[in-house]
C-alpha atoms as a PDB file:
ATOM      1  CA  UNK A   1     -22.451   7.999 -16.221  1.00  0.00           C
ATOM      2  CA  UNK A   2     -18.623   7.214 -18.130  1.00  0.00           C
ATOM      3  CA  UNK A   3     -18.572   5.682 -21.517  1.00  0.00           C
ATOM      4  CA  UNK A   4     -18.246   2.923 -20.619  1.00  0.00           C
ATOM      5  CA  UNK A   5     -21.837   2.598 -18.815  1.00  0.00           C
ATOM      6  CA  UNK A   6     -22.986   3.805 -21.644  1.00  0.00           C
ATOM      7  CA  UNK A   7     -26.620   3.582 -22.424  1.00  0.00           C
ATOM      8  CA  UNK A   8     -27.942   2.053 -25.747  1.00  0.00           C
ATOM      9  CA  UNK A   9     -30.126   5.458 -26.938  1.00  0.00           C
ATOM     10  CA  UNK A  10     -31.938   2.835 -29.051  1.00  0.00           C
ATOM     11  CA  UNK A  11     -33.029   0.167 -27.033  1.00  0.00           C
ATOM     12  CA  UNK A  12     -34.652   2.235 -24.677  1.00  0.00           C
ATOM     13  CA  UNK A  13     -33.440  -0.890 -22.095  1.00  0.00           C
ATOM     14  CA  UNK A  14     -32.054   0.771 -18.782  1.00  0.00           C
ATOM     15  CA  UNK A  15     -35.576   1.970 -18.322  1.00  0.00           C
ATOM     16  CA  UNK A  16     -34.301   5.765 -17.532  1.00  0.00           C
ATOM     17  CA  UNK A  17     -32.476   5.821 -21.208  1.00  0.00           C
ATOM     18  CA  UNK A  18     -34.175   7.997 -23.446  1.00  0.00           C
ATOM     19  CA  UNK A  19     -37.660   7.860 -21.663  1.00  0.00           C
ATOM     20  CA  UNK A  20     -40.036  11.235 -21.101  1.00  0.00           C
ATOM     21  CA  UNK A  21     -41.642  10.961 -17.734  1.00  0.00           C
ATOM     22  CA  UNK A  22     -45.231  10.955 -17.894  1.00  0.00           C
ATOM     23  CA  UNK A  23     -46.950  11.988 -14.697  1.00  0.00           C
ATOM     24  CA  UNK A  24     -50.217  12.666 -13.433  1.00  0.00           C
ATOM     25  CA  UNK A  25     -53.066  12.388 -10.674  1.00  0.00           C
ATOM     26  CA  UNK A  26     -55.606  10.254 -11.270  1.00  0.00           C
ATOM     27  CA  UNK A  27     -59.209  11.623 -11.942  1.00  0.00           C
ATOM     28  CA  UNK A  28     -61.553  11.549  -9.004  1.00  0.00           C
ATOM     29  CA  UNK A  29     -64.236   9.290 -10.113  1.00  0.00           C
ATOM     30  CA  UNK A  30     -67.731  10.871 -11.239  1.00  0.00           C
ATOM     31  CA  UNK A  31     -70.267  11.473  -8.810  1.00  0.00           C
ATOM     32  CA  UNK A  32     -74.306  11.709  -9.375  1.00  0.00           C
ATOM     33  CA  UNK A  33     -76.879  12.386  -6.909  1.00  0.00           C
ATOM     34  CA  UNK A  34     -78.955   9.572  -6.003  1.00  0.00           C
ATOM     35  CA  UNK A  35     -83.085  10.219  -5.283  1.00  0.00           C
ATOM     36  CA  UNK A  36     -82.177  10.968  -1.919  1.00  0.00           C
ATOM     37  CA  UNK A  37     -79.635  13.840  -2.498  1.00  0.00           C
ATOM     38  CA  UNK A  38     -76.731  11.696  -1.309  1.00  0.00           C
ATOM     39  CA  UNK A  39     -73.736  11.623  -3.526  1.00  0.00           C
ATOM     40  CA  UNK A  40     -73.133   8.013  -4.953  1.00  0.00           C
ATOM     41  CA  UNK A  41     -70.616   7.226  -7.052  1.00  0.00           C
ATOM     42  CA  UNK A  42     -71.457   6.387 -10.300  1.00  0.00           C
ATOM     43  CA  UNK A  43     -70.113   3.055 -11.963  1.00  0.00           C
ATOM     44  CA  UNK A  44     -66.366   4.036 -13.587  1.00  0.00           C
ATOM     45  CA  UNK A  45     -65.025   2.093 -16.417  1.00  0.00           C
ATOM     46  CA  UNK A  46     -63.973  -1.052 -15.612  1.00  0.00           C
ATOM     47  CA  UNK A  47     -59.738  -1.158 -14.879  1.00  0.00           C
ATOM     48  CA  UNK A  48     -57.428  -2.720 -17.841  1.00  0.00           C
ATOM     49  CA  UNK A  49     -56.503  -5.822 -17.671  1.00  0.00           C
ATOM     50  CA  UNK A  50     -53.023  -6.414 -16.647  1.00  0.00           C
ATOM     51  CA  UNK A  51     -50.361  -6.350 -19.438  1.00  0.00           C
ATOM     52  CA  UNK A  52     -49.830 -10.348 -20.753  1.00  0.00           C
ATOM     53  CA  UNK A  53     -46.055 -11.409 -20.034  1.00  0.00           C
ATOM     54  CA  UNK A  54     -43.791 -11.250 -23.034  1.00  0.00           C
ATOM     55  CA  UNK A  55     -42.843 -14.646 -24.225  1.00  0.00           C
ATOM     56  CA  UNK A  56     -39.080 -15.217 -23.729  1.00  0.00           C
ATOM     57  CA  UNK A  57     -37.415 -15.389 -26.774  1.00  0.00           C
ATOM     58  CA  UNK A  58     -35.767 -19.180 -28.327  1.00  0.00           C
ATOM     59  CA  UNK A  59     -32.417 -19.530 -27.876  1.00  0.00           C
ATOM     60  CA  UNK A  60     -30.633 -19.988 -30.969  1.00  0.00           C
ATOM     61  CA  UNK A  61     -29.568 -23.197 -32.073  1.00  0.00           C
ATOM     62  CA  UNK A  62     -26.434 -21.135 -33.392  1.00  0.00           C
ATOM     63  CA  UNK A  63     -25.557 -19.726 -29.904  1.00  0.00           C
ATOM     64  CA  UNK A  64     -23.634 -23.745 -29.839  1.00  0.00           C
ATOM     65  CA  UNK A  65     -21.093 -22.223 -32.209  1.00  0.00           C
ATOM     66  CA  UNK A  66     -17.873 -21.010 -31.297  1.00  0.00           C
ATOM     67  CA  UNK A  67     -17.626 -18.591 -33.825  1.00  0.00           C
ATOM     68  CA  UNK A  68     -18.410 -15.317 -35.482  1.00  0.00           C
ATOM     69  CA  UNK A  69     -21.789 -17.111 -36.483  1.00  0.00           C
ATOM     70  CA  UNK A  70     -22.241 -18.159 -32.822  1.00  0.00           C
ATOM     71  CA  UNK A  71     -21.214 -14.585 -31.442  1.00  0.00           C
ATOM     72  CA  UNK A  72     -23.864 -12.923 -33.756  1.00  0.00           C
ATOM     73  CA  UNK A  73     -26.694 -14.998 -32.901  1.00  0.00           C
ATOM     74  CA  UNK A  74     -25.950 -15.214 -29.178  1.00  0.00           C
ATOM     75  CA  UNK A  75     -25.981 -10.783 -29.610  1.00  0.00           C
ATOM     76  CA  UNK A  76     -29.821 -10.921 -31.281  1.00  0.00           C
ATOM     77  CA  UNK A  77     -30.588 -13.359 -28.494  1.00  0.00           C
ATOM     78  CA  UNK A  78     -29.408 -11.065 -25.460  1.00  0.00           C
ATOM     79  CA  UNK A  79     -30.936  -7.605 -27.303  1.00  0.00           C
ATOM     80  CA  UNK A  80     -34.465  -9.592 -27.629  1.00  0.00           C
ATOM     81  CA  UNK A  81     -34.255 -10.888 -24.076  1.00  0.00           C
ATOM     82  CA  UNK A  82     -34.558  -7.598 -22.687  1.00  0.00           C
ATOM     83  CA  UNK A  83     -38.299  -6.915 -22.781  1.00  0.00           C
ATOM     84  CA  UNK A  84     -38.659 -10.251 -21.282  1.00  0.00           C
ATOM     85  CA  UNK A  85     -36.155  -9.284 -18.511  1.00  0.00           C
ATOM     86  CA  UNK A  86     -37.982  -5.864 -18.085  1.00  0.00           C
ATOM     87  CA  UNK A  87     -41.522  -7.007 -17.977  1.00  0.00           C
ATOM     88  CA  UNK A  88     -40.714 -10.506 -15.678  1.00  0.00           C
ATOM     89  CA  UNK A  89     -37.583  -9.387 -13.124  1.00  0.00           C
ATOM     90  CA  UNK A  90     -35.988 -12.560 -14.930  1.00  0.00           C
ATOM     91  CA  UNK A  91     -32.325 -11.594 -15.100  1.00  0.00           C
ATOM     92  CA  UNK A  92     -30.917 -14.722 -14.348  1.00  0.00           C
ATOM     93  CA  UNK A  93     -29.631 -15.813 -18.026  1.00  0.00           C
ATOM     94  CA  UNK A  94     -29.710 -11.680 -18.995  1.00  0.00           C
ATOM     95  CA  UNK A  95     -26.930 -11.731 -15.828  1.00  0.00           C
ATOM     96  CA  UNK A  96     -24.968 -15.068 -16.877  1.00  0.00           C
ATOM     97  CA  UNK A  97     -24.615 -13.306 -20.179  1.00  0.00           C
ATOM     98  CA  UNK A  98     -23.594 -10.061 -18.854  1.00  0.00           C
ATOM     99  CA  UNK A  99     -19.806  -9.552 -18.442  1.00  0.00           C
ATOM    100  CA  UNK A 100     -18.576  -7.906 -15.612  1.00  0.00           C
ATOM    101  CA  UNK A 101     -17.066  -4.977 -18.103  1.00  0.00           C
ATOM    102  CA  UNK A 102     -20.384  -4.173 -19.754  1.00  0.00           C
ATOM    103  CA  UNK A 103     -21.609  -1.388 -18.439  1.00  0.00           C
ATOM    104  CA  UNK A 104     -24.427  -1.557 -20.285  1.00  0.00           C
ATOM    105  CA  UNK A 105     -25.685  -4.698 -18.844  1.00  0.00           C
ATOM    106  CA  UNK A 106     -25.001  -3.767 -15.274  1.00  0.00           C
ATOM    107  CA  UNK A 107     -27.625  -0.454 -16.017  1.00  0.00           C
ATOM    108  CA  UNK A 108     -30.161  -2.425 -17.291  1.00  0.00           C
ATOM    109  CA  UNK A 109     -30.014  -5.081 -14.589  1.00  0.00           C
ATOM    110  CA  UNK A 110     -30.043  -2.161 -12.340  1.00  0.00           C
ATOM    111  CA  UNK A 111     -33.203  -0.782 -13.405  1.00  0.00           C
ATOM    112  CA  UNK A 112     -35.221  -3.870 -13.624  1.00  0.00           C
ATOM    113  CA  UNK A 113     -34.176  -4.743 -10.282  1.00  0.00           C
ATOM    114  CA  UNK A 114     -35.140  -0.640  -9.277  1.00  0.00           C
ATOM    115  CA  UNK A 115     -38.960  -1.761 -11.647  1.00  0.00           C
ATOM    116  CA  UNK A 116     -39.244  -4.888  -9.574  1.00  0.00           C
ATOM    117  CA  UNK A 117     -38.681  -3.386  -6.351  1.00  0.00           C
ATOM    118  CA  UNK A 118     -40.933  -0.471  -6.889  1.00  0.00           C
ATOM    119  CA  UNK A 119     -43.831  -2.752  -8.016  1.00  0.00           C
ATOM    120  CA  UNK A 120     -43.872  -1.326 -11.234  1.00  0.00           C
ATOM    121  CA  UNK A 121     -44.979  -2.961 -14.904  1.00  0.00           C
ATOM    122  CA  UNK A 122     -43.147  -2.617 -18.148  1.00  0.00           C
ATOM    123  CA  UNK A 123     -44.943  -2.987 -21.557  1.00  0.00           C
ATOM    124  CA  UNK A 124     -44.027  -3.437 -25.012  1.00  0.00           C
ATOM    125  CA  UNK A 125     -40.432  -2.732 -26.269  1.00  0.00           C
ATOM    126  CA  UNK A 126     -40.284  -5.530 -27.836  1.00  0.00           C
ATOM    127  CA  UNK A 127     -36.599  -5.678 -30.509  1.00  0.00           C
ATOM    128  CA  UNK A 128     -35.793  -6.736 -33.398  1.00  0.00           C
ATOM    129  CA  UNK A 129     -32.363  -7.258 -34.132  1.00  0.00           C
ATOM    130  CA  UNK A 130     -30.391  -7.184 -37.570  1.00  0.00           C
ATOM    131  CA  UNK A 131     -26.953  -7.942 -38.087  1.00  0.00           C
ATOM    132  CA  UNK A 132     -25.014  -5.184 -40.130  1.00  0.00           C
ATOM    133  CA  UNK A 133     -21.637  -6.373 -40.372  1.00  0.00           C
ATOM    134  CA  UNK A 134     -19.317  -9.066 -38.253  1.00  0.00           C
ATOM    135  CA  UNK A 135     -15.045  -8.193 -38.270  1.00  0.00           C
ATOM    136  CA  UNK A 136     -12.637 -10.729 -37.568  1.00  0.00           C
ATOM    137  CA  UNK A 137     -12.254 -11.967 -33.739  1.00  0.00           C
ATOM    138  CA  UNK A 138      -9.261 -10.317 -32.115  1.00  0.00           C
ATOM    139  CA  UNK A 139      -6.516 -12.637 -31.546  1.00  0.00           C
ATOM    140  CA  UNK A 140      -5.316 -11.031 -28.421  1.00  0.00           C
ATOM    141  CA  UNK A 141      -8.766 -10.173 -26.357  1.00  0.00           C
ATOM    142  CA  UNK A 142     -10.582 -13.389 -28.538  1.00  0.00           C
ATOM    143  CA  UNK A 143     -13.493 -10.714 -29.009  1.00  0.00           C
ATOM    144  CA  UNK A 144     -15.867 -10.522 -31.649  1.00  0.00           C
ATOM    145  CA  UNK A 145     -16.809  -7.187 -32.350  1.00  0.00           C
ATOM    146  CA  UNK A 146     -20.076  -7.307 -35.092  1.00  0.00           C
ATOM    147  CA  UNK A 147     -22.652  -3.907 -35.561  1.00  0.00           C
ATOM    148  CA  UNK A 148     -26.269  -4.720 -35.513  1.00  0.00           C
ATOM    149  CA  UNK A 149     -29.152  -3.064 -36.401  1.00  0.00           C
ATOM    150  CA  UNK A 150     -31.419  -2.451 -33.436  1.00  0.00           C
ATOM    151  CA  UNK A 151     -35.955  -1.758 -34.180  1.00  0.00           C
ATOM    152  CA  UNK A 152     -37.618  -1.210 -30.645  1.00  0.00           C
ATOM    153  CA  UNK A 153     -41.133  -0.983 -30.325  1.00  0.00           C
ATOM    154  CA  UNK A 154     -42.586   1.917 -28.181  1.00  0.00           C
ATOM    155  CA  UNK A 155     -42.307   0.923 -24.326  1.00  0.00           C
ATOM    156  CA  UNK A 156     -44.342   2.145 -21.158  1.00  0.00           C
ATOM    157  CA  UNK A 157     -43.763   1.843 -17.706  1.00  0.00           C
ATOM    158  CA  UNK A 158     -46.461   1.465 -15.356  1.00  0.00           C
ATOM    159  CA  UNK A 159     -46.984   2.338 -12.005  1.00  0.00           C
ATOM    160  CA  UNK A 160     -48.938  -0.344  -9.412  1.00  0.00           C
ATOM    161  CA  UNK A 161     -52.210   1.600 -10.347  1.00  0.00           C
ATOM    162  CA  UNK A 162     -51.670   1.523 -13.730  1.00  0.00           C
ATOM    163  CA  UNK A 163     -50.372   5.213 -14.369  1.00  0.00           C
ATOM    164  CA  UNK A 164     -47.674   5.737 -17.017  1.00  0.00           C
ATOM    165  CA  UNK A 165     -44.155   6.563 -15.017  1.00  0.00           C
ATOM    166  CA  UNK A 166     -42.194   6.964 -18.320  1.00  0.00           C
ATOM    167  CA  UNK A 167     -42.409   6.070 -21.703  1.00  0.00           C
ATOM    168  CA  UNK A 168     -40.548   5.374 -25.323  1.00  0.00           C
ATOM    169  CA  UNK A 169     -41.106   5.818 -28.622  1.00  0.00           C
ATOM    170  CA  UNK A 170     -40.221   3.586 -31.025  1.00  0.00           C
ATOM    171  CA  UNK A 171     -36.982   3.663 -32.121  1.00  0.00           C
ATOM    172  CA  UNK A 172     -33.958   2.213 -34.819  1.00  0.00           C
ATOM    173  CA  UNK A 173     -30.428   2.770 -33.962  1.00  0.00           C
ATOM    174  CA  UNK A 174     -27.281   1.054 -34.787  1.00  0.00           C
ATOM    175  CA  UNK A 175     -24.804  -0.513 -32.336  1.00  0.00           C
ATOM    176  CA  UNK A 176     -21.241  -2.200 -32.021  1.00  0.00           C
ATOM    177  CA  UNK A 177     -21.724  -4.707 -29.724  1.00  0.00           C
ATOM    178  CA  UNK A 178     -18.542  -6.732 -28.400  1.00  0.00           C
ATOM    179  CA  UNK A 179     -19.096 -11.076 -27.434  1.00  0.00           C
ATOM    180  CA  UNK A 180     -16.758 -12.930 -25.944  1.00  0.00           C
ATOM    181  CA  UNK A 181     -16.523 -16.543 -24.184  1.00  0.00           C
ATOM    182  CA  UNK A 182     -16.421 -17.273 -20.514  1.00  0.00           C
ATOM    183  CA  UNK A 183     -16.765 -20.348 -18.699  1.00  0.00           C
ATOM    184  CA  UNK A 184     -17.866 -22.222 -22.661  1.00  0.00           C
ATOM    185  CA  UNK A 185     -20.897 -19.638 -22.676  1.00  0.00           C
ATOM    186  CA  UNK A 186     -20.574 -16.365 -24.851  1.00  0.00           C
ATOM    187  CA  UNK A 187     -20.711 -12.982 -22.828  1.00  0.00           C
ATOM    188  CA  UNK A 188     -21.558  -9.444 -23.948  1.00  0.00           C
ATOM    189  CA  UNK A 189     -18.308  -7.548 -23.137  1.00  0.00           C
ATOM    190  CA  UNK A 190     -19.369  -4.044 -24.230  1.00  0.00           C
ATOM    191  CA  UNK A 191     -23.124  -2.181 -25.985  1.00  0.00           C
ATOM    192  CA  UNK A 192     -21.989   0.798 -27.531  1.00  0.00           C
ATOM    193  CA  UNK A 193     -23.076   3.412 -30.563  1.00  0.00           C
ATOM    194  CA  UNK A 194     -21.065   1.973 -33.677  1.00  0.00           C
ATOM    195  CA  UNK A 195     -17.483   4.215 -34.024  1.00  0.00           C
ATOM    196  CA  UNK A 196     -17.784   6.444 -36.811  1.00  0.00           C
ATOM    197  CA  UNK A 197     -16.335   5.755 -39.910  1.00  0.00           C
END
C-alpha cells in the first residue's frame, strides 16, 4: 500500500490495520455415555448472544459551519462513525464523506464491504476523538488541515460462528487529518500520522 492509502495504526478501522489474527477450531462438544452405552451428547453452554449494534453517532450541530469549527467537528464525527460503519455495512454517509483522494477512506470502505460479504461481525472499537490543534485553511486547496487525538477501544472480528478472525487492542494515536468542502458538505481529503515536528 503507497502513502497515500495509508492506514490509521490507531484506529484500527481498515479491519486488516494493526490486527493479530486469532484462529482456531472449535472444540468438539463433550460426550457422556448414556445407561445404554450409546454416546449422547451432553448439553454445551448455551451460544452468546449476538453482539448489540453500535448506536450511530449525532451529527454535530457544528458540522453546519463553514469553518475551522465546522471542519473539526465534522473530523470527530467521521472517526466515531466508523464502528458504526464496521459493525452495520452502513457506508452510505461514511462514503458521501469520503473524498475520492483519501486513501484512507477507500481501505476502510473496502474492508467493511470484504466483513459484509464474508458474513462476518465486528465488535467494539468504539473512538473517541480529541482535537489537538486546528492551522489556518489553505487559501489555494481551501483545506483545513487540524491534528486530533484518536482513543480506540479494543475491537474483534467475528466469524459467522462466532470465532475471533482478528482482533485489536486498544489503542491512542495522533493524526493530521485534512477536510475540505464538496458539493456544500465537508469531505475528508486525507487520514494520516501527524508530520513530525
Amino acid at each position: 500500500m503507497d502513502g497515500a492509502a495509508m492506514r490509521i495504526a490507531g484506529l484500527a478501522l481498515a479491519a486488516g490495520l494493526a490486527l493479530s489474527a486469532c484462529t482456531g477450531a472449535a472444540p468438539d462438544p463433550e460426550v457422556a455415555t448414556s445407561p445404554t452405552g450409546d454416546p449422547t451428547p451432553t448439553a454445551s453452554a448455551s451460544p452468546s448472544p449476538s453482539p448489540s449494534v453500535p448506536t450511530k453517532p449525532e451529527r454535530p450541530k457544528a458540522m453546519e459551519r463553514e469553518d475551522a469549527k465546522g471542519a473539526a467537528a465534522a473530523a470527530e464525527y467521521f472517526i466515531e462513525l466508523y464502528p458504526y460503519v464496521m459493525a452495520t455495512g452502513d457506508t452510505e454517509e461514511f462514503e458521501a464523506m469520503s473524498h475520492r483522494a483519501c486513501g484512507f477512506c477507500e481501505q476502510a470502505l473496502r474492508d467493511t464491504g470484504r466483513i459484509q460479504a464474508r458474513d462476518q461481525g465486528f465488535v467494539g472499537g468504539t473512538t473517541e476523538v480529541k482535537v489537538l490543534d486546528q492551522y489556518v485553511r489553505d487559501d489555494l486547496t481551501g483545506i483545513y488541515p487540524l491534528d486530533v487525538e484518536v482513543s480506540q477501544d479494543a475491537s474483534t472480528t467475528l466469524d459467522p460462528a462466532g470465532s475471533v478472525v482478528a482482533s485489536a487492542e486498544s489503542q491512542t494515536s495522533v493524526h493530521r487529518i485534512e477536510m475540505g468542502r464538496k458539493d456544500d458538505r465537508w469531505v475528508v481529503v486525507a487520514i494520516a500520522p501527524r508530520p513530525e515536528s
